[in-house]
C-alpha atoms as a PDB file:
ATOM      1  CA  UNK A   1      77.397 -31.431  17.917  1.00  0.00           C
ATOM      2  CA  UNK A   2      74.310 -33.883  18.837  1.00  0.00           C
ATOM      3  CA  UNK A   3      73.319 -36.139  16.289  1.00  0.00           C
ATOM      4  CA  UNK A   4      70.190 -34.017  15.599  1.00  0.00           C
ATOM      5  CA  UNK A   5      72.284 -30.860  15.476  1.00  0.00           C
ATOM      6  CA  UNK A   6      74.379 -32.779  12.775  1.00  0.00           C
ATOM      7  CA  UNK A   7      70.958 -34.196  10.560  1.00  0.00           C
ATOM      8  CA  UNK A   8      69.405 -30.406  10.861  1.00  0.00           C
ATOM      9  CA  UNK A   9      72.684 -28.763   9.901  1.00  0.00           C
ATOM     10  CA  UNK A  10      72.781 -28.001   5.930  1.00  0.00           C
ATOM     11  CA  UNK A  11      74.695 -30.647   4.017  1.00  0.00           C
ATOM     12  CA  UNK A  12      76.591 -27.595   1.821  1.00  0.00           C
ATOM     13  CA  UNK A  13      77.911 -26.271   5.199  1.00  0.00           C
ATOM     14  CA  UNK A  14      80.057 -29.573   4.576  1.00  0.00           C
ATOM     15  CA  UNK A  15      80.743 -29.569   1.020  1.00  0.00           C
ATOM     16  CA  UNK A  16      81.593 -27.178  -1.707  1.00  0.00           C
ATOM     17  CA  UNK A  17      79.477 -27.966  -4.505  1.00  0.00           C
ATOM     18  CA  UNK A  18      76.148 -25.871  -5.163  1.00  0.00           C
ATOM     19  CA  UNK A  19      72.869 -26.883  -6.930  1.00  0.00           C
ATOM     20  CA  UNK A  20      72.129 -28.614  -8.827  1.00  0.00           C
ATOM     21  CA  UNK A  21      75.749 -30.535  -8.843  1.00  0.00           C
ATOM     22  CA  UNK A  22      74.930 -32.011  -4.884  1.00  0.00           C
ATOM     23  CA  UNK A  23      74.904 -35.729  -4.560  1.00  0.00           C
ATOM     24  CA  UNK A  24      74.346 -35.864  -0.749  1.00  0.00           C
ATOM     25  CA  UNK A  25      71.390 -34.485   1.477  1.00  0.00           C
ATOM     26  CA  UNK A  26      72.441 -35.103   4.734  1.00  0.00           C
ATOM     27  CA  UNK A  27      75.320 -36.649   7.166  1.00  0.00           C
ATOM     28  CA  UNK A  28      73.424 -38.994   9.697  1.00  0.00           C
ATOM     29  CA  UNK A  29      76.391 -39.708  11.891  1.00  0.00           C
ATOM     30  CA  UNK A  30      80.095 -38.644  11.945  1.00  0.00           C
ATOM     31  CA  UNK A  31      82.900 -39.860  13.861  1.00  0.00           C
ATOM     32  CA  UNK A  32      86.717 -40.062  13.582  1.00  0.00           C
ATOM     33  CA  UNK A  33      86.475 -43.574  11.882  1.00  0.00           C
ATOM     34  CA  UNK A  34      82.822 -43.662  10.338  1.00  0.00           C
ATOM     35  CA  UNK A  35      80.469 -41.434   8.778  1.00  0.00           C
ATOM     36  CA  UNK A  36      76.898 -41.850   7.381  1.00  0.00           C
ATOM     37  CA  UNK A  37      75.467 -39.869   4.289  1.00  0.00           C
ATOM     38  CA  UNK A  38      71.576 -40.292   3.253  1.00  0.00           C
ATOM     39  CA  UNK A  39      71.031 -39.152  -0.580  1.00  0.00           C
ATOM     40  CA  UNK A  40      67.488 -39.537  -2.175  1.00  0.00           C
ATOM     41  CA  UNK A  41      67.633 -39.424  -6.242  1.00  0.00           C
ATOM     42  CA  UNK A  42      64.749 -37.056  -7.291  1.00  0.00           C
ATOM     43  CA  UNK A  43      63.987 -36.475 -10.907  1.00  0.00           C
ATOM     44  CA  UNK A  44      66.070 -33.655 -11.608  1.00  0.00           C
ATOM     45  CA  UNK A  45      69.075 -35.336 -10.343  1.00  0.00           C
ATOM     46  CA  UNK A  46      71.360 -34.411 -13.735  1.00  0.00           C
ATOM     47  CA  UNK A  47      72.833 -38.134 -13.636  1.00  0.00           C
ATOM     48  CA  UNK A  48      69.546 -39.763 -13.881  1.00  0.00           C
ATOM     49  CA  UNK A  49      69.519 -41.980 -17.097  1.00  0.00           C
ATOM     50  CA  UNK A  50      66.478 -43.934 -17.895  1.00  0.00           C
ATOM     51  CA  UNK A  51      65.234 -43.179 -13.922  1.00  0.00           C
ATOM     52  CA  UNK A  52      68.478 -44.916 -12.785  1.00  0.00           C
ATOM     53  CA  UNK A  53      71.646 -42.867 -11.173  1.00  0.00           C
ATOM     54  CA  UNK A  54      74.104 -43.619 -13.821  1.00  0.00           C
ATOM     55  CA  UNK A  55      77.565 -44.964 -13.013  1.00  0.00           C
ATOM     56  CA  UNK A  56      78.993 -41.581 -13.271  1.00  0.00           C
ATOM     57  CA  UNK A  57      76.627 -40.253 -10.326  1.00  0.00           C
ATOM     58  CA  UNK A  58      77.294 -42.958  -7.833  1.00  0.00           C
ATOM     59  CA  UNK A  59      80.757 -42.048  -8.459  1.00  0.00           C
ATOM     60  CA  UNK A  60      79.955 -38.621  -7.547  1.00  0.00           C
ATOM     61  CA  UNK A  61      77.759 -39.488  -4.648  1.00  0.00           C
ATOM     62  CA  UNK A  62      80.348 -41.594  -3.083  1.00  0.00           C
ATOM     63  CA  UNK A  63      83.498 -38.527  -3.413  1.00  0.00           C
ATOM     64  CA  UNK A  64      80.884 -35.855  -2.154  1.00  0.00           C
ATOM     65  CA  UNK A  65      79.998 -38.259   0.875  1.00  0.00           C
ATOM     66  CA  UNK A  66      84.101 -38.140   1.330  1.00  0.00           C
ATOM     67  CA  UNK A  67      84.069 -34.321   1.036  1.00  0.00           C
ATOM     68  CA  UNK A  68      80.493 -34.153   3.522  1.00  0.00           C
ATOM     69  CA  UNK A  69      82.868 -36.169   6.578  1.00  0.00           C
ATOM     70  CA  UNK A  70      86.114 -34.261   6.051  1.00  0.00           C
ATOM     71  CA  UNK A  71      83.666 -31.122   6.157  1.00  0.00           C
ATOM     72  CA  UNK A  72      82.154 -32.671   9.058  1.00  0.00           C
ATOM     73  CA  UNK A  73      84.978 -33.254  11.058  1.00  0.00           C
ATOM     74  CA  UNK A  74      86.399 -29.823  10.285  1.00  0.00           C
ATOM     75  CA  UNK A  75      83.230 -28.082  12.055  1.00  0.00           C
ATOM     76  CA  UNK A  76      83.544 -30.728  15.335  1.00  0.00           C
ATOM     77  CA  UNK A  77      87.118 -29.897  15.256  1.00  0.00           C
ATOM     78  CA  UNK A  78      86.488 -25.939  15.323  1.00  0.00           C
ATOM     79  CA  UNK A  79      88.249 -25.529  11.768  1.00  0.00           C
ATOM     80  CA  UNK A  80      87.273 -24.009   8.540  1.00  0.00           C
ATOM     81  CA  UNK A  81      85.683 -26.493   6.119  1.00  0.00           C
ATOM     82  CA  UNK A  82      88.301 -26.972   3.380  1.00  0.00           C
ATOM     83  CA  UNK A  83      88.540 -28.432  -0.052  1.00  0.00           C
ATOM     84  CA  UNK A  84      89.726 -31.870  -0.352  1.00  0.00           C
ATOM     85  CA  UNK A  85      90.427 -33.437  -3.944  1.00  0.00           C
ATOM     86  CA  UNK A  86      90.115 -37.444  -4.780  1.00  0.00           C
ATOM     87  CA  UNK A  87      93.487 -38.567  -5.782  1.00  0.00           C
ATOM     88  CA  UNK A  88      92.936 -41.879  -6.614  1.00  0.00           C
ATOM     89  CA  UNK A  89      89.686 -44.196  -6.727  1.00  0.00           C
ATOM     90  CA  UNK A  90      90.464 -47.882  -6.959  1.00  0.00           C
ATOM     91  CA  UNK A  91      88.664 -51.474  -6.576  1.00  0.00           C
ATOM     92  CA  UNK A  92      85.491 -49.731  -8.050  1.00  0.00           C
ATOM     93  CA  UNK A  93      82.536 -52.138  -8.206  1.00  0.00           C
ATOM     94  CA  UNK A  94      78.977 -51.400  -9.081  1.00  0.00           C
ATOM     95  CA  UNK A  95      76.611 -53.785  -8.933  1.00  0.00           C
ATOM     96  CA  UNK A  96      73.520 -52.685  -9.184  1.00  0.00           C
ATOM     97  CA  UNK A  97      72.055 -48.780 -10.490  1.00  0.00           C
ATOM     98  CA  UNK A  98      70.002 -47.263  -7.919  1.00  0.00           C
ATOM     99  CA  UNK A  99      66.701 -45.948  -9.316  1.00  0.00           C
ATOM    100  CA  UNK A 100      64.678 -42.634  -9.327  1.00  0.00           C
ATOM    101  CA  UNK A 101      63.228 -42.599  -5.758  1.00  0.00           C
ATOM    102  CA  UNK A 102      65.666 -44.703  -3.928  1.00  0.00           C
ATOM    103  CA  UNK A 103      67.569 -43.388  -0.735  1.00  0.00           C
ATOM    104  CA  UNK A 104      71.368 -44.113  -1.136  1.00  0.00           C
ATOM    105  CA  UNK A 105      72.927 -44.764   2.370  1.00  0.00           C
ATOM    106  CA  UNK A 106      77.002 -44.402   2.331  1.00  0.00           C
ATOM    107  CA  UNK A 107      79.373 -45.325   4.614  1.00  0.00           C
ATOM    108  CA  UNK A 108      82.705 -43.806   4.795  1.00  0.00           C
ATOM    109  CA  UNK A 109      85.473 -45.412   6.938  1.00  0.00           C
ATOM    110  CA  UNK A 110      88.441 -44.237   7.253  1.00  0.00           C
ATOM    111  CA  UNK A 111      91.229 -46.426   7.131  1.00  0.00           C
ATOM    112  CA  UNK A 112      94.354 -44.123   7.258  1.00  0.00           C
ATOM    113  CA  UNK A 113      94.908 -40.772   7.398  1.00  0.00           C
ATOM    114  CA  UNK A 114      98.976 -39.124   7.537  1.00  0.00           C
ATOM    115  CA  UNK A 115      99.288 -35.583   6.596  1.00  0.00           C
ATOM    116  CA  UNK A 116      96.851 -34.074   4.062  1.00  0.00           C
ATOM    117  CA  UNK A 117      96.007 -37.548   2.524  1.00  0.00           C
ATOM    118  CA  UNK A 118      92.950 -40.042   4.003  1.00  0.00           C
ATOM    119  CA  UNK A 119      92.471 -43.077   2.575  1.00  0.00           C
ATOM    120  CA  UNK A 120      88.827 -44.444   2.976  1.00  0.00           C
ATOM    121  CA  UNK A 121      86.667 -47.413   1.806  1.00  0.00           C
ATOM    122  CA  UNK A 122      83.116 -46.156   0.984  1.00  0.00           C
ATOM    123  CA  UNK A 123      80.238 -48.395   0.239  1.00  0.00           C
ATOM    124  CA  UNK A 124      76.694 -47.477  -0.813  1.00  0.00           C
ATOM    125  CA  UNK A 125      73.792 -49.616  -0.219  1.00  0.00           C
ATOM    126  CA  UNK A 126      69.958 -48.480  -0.776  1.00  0.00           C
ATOM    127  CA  UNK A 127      68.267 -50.895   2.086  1.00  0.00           C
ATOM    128  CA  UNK A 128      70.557 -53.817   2.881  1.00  0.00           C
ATOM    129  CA  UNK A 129      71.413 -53.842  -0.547  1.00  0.00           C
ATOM    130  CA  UNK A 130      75.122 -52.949  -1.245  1.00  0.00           C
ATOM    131  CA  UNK A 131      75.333 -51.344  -4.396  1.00  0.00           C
ATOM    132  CA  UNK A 132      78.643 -50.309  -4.916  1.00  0.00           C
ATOM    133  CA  UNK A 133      82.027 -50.088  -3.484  1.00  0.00           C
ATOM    134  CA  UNK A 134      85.571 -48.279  -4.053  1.00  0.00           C
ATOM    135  CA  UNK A 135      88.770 -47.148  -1.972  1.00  0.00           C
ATOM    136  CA  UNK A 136      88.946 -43.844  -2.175  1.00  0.00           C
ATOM    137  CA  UNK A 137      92.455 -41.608  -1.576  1.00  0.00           C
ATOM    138  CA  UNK A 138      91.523 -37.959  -0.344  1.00  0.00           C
ATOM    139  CA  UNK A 139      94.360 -35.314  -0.245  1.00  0.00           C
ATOM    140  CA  UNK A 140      92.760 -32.339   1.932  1.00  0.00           C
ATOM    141  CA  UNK A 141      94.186 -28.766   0.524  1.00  0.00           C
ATOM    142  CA  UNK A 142      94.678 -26.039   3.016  1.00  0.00           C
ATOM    143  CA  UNK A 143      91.919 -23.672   1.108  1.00  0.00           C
ATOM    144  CA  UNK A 144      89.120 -22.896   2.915  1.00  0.00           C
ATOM    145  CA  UNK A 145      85.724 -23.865   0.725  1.00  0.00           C
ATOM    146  CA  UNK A 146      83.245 -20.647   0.909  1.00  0.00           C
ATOM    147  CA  UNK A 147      80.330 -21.255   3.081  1.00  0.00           C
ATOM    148  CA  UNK A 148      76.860 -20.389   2.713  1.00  0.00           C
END
């Protein structure tokens, strides 16, 4: 898949959530070690509080960025996009509330991955502004998320 193939391609044929629950817009670039998820917060984003993304949505943005690159590397790899579940979030800092407008950039890298479990460090920046941070545990299930 070419890199404009990949920013064309719908972001829910990589994830399973549905409007209006979808943190992410689009995956910029994917790769067995790093991936790169844009994500704009419009005003009927449903964790905008006080035009900021409350803590609760970055948290969300960040695991759905997780989801978009397993997603993602189950359609380079030929497979069927399938449901992963965050088993464990730790080292969570946010340091600044991005605000209605603002394009969130996150990377995922992956640092390990045995088995059904990947363990990834994902940062979120809007600009060169990093605006949060976490370790993130991912245990991949063997169901197949519906595609649309």
């Amino acid at each position: 898949m070419t890199t404009t193939e990949l920013q064309n391609t719908p972001v829910t044929k990589f994830i399973p959530q549905r409007p209006p629950f979808v943190m992410v817009d689009r995956v910029t670039s994917c790769d067995d070690v790093d991936t790169t998820i844009e994500f704009t917060i419009r005003q009927d984003n449903i964790f905008l509080d006080n035009a900021k993304l409350s803590a609760a949505g970055i948290i969300e943005n960040m695991a759905q960025s997780c989801a978009a690159r397993m997603g993602c590397m189950n359609m380079l790899r030929n497979e069927p996009v399938k449901i992963g579940y965050i088993g464990d979030i730790r080292g969570l800092e946010i340091m600044h509330q991005p605000r209605l407008g603002d394009v969130v950039t996150t990377l995922v890298h992956i640092e390990e991955e045995v088995f059904h479990l990947t363990l990834a460090s994902v940062s979120s920046m809007v600009g060169d502004k990093t605006i949060a941070s976490a370790r993130v545990k991912i245990a991949l299930t063997t169901i197949e998320a519906e595609q649309q």
